[in-house]
N, C-alpha and C. Protein backbone atom coordinates (compact mmCIF):
# COMPACT_ATOMS: atom_id res chain seq x y z
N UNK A 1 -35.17 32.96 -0.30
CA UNK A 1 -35.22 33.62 0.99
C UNK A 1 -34.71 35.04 0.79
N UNK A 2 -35.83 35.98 0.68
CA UNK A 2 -34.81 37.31 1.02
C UNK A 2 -34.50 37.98 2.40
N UNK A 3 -34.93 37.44 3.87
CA UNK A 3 -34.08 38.11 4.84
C UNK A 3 -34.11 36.39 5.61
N UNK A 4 -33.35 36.19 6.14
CA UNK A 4 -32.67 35.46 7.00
C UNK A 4 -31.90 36.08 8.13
N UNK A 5 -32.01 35.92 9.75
CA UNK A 5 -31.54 35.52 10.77
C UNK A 5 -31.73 34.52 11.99
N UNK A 6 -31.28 35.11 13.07
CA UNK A 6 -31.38 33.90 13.98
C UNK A 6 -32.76 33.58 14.64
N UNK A 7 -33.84 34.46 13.83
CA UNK A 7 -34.76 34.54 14.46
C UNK A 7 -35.82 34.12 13.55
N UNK A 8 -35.55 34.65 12.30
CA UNK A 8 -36.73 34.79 11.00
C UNK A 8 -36.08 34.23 9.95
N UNK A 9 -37.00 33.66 9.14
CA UNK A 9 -36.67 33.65 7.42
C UNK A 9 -37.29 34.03 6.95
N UNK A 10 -37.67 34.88 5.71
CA UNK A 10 -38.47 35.25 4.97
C UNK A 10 -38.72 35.14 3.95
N UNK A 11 -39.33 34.18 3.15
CA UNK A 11 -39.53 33.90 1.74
C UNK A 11 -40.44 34.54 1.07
N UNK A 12 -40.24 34.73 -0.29
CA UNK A 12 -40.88 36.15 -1.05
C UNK A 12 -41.31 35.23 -2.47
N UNK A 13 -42.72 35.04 -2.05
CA UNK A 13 -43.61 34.46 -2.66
C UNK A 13 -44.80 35.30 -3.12
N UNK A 14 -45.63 35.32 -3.89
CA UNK A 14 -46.90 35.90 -4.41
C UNK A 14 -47.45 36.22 -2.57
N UNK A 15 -46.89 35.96 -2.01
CA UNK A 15 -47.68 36.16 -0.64
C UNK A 15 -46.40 35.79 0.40
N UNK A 16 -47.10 37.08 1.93
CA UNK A 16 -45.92 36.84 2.54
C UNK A 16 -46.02 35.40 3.18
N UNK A 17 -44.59 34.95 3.66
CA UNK A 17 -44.80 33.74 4.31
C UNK A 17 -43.15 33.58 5.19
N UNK A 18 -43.53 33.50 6.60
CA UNK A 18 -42.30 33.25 7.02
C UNK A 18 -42.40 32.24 7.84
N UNK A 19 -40.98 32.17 8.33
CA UNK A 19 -40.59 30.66 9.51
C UNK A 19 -40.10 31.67 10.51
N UNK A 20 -40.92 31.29 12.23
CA UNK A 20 -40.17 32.32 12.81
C UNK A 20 -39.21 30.94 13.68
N UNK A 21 -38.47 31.23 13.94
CA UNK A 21 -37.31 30.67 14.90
C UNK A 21 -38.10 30.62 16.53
N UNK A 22 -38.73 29.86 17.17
CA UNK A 22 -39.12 29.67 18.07
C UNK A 22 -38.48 28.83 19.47
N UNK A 23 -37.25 29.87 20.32
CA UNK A 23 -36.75 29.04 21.35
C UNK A 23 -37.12 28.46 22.62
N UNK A 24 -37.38 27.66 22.85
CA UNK A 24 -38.17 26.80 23.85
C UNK A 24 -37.18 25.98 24.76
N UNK A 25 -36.49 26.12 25.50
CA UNK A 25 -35.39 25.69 26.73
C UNK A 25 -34.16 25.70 25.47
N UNK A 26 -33.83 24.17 25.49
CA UNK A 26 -32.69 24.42 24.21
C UNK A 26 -33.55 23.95 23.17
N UNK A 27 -34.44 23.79 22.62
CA UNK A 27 -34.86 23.55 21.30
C UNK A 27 -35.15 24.53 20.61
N UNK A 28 -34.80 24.55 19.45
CA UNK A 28 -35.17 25.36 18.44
C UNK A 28 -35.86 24.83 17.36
N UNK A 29 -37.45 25.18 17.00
CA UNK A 29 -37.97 24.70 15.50
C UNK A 29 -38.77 26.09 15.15
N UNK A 30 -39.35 25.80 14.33
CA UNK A 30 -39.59 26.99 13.05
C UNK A 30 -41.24 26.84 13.02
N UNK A 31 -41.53 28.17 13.15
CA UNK A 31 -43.54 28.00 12.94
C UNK A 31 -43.77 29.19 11.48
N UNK A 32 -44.13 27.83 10.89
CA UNK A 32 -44.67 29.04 9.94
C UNK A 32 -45.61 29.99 9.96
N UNK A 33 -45.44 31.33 9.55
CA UNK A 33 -46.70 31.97 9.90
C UNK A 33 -47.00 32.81 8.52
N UNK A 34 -48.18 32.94 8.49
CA UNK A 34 -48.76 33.80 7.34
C UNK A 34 -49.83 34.64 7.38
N UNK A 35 -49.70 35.96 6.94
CA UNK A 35 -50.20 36.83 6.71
C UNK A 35 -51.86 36.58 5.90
N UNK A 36 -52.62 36.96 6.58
CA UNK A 36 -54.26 36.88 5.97
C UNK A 36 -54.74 38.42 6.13
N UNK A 37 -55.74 38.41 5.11
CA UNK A 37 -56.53 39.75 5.23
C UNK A 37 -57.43 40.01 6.25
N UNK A 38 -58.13 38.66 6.70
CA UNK A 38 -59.37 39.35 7.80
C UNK A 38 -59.08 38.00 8.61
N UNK A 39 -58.21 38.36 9.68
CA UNK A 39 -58.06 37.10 11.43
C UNK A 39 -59.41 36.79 11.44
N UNK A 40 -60.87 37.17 12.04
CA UNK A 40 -61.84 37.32 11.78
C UNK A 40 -62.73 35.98 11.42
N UNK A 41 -62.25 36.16 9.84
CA UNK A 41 -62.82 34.95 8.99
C UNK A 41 -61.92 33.55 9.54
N UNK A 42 -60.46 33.80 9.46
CA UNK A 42 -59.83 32.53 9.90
C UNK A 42 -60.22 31.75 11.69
N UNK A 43 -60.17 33.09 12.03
CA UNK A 43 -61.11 32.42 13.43
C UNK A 43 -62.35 31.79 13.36
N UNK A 44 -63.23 32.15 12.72
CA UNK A 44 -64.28 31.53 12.08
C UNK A 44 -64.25 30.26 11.65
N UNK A 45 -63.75 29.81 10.75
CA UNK A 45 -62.78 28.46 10.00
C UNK A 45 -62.36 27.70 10.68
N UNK A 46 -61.70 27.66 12.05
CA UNK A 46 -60.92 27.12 12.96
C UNK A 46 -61.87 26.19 13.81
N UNK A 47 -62.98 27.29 13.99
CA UNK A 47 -63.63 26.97 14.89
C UNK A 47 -64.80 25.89 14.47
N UNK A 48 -64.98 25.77 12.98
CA UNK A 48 -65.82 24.73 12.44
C UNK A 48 -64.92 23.92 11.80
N UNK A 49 -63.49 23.45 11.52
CA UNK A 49 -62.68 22.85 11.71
C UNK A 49 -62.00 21.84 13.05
N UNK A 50 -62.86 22.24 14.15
CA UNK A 50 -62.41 22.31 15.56
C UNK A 50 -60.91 22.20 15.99
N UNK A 51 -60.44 23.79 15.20
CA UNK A 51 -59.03 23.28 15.50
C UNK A 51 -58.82 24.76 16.83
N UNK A 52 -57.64 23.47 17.60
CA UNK A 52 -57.06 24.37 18.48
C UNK A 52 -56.74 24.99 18.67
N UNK A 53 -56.69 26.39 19.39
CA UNK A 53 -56.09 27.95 18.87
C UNK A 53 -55.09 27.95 20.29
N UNK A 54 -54.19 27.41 19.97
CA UNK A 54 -52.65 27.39 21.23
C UNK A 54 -52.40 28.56 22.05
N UNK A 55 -52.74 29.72 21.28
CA UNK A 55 -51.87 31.24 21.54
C UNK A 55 -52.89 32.02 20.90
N UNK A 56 -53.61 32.84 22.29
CA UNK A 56 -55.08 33.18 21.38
C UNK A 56 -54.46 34.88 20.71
N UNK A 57 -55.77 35.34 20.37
CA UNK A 57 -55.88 36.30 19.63
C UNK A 57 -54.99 37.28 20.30
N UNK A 58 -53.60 38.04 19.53
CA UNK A 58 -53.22 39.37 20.63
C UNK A 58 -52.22 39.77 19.88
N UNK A 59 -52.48 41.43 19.97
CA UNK A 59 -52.04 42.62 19.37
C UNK A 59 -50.24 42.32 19.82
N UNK A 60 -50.12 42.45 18.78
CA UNK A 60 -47.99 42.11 18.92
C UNK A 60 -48.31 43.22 18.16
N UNK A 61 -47.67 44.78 18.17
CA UNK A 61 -46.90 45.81 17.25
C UNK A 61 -48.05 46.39 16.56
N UNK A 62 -48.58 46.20 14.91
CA UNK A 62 -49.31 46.60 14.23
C UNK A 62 -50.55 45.65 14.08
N UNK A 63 -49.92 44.13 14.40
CA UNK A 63 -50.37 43.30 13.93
C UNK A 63 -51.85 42.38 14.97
N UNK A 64 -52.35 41.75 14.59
CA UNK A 64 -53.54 41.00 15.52
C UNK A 64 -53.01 39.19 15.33
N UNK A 65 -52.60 38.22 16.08
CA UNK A 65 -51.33 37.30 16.04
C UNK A 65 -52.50 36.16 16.93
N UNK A 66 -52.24 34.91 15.92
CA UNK A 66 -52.85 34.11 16.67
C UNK A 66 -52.00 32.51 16.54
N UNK A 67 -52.24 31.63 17.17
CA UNK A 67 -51.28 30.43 16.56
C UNK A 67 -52.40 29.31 16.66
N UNK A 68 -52.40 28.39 15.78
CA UNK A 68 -53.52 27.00 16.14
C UNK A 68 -52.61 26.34 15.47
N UNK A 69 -53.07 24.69 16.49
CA UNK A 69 -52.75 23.39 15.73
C UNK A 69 -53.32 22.81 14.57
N UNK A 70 -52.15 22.58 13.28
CA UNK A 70 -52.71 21.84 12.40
C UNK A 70 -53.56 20.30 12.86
N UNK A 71 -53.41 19.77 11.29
CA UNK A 71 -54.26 18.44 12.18
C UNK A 71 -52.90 17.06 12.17
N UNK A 72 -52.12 17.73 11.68
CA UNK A 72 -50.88 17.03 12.06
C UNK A 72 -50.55 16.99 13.44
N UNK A 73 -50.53 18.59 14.32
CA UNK A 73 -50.23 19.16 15.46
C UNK A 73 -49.11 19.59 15.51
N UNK A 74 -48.96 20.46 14.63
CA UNK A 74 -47.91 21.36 14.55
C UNK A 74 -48.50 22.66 14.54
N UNK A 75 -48.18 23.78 15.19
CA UNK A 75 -48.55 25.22 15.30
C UNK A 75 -48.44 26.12 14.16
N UNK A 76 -49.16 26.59 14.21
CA UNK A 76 -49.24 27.73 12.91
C UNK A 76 -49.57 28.79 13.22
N UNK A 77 -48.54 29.86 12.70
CA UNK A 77 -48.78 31.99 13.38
C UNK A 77 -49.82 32.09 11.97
N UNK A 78 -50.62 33.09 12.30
CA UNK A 78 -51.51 33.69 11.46
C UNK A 78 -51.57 35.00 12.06
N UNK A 79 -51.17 35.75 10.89
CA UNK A 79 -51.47 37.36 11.91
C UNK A 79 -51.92 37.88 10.41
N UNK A 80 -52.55 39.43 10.63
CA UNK A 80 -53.34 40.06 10.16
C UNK A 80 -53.10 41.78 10.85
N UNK A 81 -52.80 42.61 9.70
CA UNK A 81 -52.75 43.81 10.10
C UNK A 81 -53.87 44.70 11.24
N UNK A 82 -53.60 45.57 12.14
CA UNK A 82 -54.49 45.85 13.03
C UNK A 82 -55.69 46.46 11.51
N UNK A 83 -55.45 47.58 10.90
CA UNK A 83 -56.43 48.26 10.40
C UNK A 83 -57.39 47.30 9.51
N UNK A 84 -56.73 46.09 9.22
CA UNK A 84 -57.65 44.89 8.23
C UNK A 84 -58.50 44.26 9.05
N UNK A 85 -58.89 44.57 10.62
CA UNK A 85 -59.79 43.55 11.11
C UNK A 85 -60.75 44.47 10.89
C-alpha cells in the first residue's frame, strides 16, 4: 500500500488499483476501483455481459467514473481519464 487513509488505499501494482472507503449510514466497506484506458470499450463489455451499471457514467474532477455489479454483486468503480475517452 503506498497511500492509505480514512477514505482510500492505494496499492502500487503494474497498474493503478484502489479500495475507496464507501460510507453508507454506519457501514463502511471498500469498492475497488480501477483505472482503464477507454470507459467506452468497458461500457461496451458490460452491456454484452448484461451487467448492471449501479452509478452511471459521470465526470468526478478529470476523470469519467462509472460503478457496475459483479456477478457476485458486489460494485465495482471503473474510471478513465477525461482526455482517454
Amino acid at each position: 500500500i503506498t497511500r492509505i487513509n480514512i477514505l482510500i488505499a492505494h496499492f502500487d501494482f503494474s497498474f493503478k488499483f484502489w479500495y475507496r472507503f464507501k460510507h453508507a449510514l454506519d457501514n463502511v466497506y471498500c469498492l475497488p476501483s480501477f483505472e482503464v484506458n477507454d470507459i467506452n470499450k468497458v461500457i461496451e463489455k458490460l452491456k454484452i455481459l448484461d451487467r448492471e451499471i449501479v452509478f452511471p457514467l459521470t465526470k468526478i474532477g478529470d476523470n469519467w467514473v462509472l460503478e457496475f455489479k459483479d456477478t457476485e454483486g458486489n460494485d465495482i468503480e471503473v474510471y478513465s481519464k477525461i482526455n482517454n475517452m
